[in-house]
PDB file of N, CA and C in Angstrom:
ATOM      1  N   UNK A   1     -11.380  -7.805 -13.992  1.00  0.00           N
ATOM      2  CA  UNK A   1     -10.037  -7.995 -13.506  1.00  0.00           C
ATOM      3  C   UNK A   1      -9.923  -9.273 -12.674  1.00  0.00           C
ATOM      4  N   UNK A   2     -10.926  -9.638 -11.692  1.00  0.00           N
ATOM      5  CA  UNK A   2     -10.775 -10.449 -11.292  1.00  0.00           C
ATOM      6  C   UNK A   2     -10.942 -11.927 -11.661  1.00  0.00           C
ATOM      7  N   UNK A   3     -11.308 -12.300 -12.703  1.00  0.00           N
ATOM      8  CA  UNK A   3     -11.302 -13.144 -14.036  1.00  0.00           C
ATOM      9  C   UNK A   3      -9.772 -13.353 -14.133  1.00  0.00           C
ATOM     10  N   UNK A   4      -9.197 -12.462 -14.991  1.00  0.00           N
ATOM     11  CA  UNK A   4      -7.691 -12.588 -15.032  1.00  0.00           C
ATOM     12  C   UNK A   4      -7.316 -12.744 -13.988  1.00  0.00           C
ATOM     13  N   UNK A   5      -7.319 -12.109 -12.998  1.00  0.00           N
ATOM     14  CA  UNK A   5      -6.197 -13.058 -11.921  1.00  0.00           C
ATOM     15  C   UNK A   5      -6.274 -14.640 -11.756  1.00  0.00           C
ATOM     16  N   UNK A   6      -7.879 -14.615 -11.827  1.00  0.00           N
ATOM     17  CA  UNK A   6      -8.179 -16.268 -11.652  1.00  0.00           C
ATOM     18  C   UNK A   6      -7.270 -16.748 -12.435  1.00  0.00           C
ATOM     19  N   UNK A   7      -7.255 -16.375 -13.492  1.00  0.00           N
ATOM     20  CA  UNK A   7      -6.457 -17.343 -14.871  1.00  0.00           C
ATOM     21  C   UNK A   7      -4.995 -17.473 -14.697  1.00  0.00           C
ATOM     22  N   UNK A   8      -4.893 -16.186 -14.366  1.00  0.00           N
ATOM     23  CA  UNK A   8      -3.323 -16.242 -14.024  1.00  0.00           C
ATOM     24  C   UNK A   8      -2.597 -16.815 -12.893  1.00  0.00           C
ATOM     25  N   UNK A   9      -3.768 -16.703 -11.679  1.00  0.00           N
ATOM     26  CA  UNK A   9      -3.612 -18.003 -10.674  1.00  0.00           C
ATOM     27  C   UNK A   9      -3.051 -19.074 -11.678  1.00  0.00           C
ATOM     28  N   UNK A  10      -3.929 -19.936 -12.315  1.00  0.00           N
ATOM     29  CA  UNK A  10      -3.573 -21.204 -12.954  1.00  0.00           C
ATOM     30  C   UNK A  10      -2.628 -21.195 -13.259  1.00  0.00           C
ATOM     31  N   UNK A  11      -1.902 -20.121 -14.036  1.00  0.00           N
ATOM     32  CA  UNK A  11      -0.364 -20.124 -14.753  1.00  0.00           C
ATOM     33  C   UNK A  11       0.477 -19.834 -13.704  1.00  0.00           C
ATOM     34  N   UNK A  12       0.547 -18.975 -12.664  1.00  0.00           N
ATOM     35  CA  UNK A  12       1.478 -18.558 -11.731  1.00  0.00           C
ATOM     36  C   UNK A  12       0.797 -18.110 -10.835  1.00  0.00           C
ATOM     37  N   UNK A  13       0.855 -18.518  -9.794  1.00  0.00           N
ATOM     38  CA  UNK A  13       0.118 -18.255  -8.503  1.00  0.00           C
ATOM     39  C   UNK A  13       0.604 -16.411  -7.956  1.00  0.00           C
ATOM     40  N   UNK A  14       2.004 -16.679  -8.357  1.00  0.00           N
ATOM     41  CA  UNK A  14       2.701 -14.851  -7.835  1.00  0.00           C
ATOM     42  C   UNK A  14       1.689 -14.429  -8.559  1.00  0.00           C
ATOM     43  N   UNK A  15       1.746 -14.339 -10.065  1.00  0.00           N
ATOM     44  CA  UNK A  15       1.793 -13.115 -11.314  1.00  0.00           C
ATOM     45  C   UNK A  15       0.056 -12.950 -10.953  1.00  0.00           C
ATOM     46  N   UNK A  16      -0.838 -13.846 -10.687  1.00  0.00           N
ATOM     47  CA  UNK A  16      -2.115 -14.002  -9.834  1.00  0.00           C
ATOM     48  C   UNK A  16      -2.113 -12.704  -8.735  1.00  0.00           C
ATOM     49  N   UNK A  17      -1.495 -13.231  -7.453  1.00  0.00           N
ATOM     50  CA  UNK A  17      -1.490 -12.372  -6.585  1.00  0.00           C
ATOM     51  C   UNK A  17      -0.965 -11.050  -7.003  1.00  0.00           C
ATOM     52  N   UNK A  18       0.068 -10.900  -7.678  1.00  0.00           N
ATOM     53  CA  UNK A  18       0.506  -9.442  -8.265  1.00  0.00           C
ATOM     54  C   UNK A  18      -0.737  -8.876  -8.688  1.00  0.00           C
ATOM     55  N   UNK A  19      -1.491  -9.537  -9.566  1.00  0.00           N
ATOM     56  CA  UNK A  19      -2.383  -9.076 -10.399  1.00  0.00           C
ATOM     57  C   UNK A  19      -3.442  -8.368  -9.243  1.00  0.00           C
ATOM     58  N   UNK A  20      -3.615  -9.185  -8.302  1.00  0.00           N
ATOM     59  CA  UNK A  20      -4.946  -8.562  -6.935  1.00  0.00           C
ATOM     60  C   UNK A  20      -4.519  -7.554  -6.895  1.00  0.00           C
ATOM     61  N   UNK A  21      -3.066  -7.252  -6.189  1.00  0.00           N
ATOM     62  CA  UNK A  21      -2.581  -5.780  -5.738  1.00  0.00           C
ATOM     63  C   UNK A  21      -2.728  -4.567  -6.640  1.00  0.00           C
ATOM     64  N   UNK A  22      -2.555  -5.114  -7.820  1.00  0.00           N
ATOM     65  CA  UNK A  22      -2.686  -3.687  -8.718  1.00  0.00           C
ATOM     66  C   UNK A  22      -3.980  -3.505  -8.387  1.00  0.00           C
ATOM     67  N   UNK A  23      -5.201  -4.502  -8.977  1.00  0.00           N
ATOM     68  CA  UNK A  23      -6.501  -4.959  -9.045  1.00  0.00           C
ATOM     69  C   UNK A  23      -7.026  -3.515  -8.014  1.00  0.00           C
ATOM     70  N   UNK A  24      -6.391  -3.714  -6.941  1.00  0.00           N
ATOM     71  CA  UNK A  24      -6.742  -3.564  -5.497  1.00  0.00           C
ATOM     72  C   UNK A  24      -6.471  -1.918  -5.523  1.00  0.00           C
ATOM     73  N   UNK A  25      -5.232  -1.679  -5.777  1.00  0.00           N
ATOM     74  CA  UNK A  25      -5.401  -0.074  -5.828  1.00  0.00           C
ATOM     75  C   UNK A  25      -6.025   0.716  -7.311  1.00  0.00           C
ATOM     76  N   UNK A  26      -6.197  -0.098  -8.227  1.00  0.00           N
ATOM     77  CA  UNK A  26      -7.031   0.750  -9.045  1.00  0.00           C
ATOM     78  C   UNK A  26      -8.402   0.943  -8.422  1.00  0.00           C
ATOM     79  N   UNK A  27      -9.003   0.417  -7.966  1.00  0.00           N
ATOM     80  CA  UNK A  27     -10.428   0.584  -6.867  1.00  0.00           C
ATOM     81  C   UNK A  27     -10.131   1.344  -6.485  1.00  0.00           C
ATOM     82  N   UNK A  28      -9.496   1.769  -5.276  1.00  0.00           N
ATOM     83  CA  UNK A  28      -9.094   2.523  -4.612  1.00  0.00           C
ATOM     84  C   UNK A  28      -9.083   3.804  -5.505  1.00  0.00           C
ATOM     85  N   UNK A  29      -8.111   4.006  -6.704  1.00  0.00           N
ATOM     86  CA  UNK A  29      -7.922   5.502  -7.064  1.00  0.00           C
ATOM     87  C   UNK A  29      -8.873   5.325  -8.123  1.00  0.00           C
ATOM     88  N   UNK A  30      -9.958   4.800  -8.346  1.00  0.00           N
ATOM     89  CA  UNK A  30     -11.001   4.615  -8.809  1.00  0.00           C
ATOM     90  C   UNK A  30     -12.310   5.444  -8.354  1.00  0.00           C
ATOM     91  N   UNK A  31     -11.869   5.201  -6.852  1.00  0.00           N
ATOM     92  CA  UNK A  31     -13.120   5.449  -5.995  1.00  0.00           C
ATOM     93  C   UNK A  31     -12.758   6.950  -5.465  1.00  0.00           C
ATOM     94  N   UNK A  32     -11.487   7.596  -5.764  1.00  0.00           N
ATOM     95  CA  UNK A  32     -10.867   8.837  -5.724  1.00  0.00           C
ATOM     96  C   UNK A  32     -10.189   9.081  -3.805  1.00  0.00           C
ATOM     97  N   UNK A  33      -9.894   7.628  -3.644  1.00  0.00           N
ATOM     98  CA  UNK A  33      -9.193   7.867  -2.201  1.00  0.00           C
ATOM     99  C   UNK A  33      -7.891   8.857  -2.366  1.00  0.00           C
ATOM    100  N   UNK A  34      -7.476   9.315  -0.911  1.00  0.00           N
ATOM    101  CA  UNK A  34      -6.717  10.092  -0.757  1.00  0.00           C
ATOM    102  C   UNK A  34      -5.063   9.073  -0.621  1.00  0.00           C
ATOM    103  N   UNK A  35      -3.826  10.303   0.037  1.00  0.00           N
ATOM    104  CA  UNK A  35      -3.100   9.253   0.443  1.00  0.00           C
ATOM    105  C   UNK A  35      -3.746   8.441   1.475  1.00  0.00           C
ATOM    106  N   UNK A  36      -4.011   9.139   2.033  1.00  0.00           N
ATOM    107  CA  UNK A  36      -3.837   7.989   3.698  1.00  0.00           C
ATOM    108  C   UNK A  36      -4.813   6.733   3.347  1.00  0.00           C
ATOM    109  N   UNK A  37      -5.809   6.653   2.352  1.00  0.00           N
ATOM    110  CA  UNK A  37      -6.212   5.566   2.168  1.00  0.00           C
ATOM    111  C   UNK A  37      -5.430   4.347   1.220  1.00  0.00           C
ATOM    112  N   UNK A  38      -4.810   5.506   0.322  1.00  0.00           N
ATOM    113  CA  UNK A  38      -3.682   4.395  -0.418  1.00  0.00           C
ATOM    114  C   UNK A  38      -2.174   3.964   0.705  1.00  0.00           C
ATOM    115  N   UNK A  39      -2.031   4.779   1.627  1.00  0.00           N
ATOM    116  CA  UNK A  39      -0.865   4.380   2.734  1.00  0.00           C
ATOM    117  C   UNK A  39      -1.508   3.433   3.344  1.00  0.00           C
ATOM    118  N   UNK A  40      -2.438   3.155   3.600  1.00  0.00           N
ATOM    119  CA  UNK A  40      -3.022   2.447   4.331  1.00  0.00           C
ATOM    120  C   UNK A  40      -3.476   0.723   4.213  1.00  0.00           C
ATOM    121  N   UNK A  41      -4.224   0.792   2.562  1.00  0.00           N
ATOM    122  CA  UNK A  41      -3.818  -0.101   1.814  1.00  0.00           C
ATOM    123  C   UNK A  41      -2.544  -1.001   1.461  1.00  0.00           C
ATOM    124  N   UNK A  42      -1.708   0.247   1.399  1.00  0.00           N
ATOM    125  CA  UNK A  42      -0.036  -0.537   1.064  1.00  0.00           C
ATOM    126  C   UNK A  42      -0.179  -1.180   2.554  1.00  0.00           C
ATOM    127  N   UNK A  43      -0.228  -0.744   3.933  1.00  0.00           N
ATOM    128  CA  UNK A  43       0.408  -1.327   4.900  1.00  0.00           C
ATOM    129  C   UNK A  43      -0.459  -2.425   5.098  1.00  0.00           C
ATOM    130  N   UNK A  44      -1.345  -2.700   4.877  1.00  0.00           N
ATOM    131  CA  UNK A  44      -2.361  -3.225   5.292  1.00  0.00           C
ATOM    132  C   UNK A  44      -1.863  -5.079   4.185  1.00  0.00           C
ATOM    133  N   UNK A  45      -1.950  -4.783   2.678  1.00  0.00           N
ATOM    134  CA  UNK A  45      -1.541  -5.211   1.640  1.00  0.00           C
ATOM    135  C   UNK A  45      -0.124  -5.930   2.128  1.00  0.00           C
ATOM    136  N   UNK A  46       0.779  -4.819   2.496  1.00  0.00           N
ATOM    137  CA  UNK A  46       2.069  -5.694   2.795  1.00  0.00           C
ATOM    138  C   UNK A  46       2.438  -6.006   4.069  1.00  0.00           C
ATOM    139  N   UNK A  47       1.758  -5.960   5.131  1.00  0.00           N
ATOM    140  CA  UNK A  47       2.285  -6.597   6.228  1.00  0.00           C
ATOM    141  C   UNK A  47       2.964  -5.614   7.065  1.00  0.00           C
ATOM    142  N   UNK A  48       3.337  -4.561   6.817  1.00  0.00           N
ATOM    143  CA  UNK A  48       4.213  -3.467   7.083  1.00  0.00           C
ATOM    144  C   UNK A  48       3.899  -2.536   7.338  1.00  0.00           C
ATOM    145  N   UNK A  49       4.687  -1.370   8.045  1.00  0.00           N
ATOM    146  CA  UNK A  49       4.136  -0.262   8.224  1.00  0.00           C
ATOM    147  C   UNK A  49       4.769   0.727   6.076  1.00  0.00           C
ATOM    148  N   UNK A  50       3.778   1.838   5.989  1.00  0.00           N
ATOM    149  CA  UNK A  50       3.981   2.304   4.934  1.00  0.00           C
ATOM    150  C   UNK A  50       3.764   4.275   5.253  1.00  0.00           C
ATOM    151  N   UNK A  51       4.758   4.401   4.655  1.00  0.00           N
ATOM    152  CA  UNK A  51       4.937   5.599   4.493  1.00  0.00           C
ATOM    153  C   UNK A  51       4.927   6.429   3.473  1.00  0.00           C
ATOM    154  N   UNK A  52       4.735   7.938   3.743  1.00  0.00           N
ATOM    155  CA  UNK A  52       5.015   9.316   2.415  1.00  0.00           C
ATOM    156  C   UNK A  52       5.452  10.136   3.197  1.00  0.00           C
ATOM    157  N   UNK A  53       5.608  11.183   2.464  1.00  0.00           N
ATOM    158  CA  UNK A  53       6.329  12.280   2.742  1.00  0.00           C
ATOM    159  C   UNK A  53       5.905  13.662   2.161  1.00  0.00           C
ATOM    160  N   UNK A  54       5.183  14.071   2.076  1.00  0.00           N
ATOM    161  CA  UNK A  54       4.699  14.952   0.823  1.00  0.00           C
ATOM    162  C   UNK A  54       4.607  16.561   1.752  1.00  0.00           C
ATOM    163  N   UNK A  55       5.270  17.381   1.104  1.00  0.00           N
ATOM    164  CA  UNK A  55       5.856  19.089   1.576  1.00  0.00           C
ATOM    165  C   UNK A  55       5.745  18.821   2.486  1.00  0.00           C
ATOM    166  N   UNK A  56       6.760  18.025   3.496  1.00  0.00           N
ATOM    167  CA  UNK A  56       7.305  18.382   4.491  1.00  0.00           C
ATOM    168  C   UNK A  56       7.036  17.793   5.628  1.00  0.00           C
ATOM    169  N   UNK A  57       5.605  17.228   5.294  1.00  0.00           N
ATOM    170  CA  UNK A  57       4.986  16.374   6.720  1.00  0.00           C
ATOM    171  C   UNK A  57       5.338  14.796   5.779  1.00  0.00           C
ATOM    172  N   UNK A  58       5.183  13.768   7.372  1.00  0.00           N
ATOM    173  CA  UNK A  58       5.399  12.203   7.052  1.00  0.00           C
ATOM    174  C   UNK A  58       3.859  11.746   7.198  1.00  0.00           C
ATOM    175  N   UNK A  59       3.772  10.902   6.735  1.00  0.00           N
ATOM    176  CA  UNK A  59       2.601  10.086   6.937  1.00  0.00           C
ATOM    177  C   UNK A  59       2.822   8.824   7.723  1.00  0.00           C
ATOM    178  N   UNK A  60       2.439   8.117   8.560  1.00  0.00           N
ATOM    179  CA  UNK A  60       2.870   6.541   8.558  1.00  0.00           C
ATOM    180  C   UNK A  60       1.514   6.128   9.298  1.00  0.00           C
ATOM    181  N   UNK A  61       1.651   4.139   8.429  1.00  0.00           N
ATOM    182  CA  UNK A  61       0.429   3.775   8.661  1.00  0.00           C
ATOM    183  C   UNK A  61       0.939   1.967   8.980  1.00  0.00           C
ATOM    184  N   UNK A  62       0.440   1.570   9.855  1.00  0.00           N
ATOM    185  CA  UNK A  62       1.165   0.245  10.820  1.00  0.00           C
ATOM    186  C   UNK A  62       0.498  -0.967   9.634  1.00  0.00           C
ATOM    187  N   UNK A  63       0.596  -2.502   9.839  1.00  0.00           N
ATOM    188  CA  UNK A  63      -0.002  -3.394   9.186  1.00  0.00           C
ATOM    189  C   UNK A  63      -1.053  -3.249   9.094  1.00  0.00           C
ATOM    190  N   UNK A  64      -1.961  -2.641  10.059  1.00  0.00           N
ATOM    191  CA  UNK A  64      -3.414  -2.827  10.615  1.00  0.00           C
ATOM    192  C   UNK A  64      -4.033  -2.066  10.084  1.00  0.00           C
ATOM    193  N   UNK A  65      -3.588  -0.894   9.572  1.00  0.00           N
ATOM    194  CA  UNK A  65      -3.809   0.005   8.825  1.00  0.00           C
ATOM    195  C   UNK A  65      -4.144   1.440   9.602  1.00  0.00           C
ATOM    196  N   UNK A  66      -3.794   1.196  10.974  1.00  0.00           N
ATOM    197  CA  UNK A  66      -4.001   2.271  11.957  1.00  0.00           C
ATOM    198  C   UNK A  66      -2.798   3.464  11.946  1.00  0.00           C
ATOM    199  N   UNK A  67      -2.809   4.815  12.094  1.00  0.00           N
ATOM    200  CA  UNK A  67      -1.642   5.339  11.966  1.00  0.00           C
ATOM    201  C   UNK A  67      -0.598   5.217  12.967  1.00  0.00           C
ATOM    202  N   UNK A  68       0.148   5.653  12.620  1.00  0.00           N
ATOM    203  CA  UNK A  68       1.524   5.388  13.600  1.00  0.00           C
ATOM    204  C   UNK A  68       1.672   6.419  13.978  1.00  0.00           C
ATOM    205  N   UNK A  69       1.618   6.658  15.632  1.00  0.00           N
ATOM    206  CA  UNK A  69       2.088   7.977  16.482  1.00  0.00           C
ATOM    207  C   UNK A  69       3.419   8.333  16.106  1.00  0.00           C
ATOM    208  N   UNK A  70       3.579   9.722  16.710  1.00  0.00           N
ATOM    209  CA  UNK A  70       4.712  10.500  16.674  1.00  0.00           C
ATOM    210  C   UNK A  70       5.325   9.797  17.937  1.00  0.00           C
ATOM    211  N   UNK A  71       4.663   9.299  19.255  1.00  0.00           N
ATOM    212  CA  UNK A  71       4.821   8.742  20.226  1.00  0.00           C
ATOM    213  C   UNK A  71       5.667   7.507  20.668  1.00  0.00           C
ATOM    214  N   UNK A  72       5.339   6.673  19.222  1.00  0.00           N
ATOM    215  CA  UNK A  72       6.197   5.223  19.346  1.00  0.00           C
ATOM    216  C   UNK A  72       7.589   5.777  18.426  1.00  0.00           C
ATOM    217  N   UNK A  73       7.865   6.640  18.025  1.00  0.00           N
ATOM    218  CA  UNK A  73       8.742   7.236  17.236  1.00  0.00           C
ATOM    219  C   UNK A  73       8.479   6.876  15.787  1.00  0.00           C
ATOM    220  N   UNK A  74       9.347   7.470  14.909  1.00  0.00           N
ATOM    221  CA  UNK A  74       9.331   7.095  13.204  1.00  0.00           C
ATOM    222  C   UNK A  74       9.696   5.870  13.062  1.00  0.00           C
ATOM    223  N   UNK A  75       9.066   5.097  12.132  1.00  0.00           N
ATOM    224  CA  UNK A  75       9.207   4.033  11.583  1.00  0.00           C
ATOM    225  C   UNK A  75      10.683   3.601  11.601  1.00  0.00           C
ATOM    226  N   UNK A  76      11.524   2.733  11.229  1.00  0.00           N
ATOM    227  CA  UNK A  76      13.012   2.621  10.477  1.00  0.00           C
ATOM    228  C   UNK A  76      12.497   2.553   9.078  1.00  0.00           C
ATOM    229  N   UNK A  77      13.228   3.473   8.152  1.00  0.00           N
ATOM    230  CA  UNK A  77      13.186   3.467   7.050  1.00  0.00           C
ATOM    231  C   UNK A  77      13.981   2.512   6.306  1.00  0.00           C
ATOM    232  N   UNK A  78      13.414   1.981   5.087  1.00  0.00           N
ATOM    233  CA  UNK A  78      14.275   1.178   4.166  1.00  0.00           C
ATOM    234  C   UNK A  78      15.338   1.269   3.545  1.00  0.00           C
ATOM    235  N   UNK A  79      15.679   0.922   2.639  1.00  0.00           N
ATOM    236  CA  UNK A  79      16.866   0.998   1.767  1.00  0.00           C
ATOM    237  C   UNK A  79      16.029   1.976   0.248  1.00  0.00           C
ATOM    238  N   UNK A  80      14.723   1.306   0.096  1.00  0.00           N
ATOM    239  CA  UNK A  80      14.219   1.947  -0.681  1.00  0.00           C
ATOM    240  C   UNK A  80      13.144   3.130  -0.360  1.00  0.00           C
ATOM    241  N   UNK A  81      13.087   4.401  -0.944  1.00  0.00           N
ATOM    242  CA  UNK A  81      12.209   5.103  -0.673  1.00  0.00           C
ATOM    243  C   UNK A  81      11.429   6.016  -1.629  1.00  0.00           C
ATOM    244  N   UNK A  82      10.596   6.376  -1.726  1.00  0.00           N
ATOM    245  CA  UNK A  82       9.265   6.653  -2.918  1.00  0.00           C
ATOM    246  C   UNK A  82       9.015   8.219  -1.959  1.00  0.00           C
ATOM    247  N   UNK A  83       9.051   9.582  -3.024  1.00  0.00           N
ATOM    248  CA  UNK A  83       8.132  10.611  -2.968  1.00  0.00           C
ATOM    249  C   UNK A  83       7.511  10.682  -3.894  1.00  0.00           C
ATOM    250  N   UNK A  84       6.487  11.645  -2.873  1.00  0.00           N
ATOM    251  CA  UNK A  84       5.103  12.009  -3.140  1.00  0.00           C
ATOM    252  C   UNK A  84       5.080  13.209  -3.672  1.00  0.00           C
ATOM    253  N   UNK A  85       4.725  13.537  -4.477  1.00  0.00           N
ATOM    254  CA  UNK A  85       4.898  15.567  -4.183  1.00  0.00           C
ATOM    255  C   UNK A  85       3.806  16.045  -5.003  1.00  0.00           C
TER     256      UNK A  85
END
């Protein structure tokens, strides 16, 4: 995989980097991580905090990839949102 991205670097530097991210979580559910390692990844990956929701409990996980207290309150949610179930 990482061959092709190289290549695709050359043609498009995005469609390159796109290519890492997938790259990046097939490892991951490769290696049979849970959510919180794929939440974690995303936040980590995008700069952002990342969230789920799955029966009833939230998950949230900061850029750093550390979780996010109940303490600093819930995240602000997006415009877009993804379940888990």
């Amino acid at each position: 995989m990482h061959q092709w991205a190289g290549k695709l670097d050359q043609l498009d530097p995005q469609v390159g980097e796109a290519w890492r991210i997938v790259a990046s979580f097939d490892v991951l559910i490769a290696r049979g991580v849970g959510l919180d390692g794929l939440l974690r990844g995303a936040a980590v990956l995008s700069g952002t905090v990342a969230g789920a929701e799955v029966r009833g409990r939230t998950t949230w996980r900061d850029p750093d990839g550390r979780p996010v207290t109940d303490t600093a309150g819930p995240p602000p949610r997006g415009s877009r949102r993804s379940h888990a179930e």
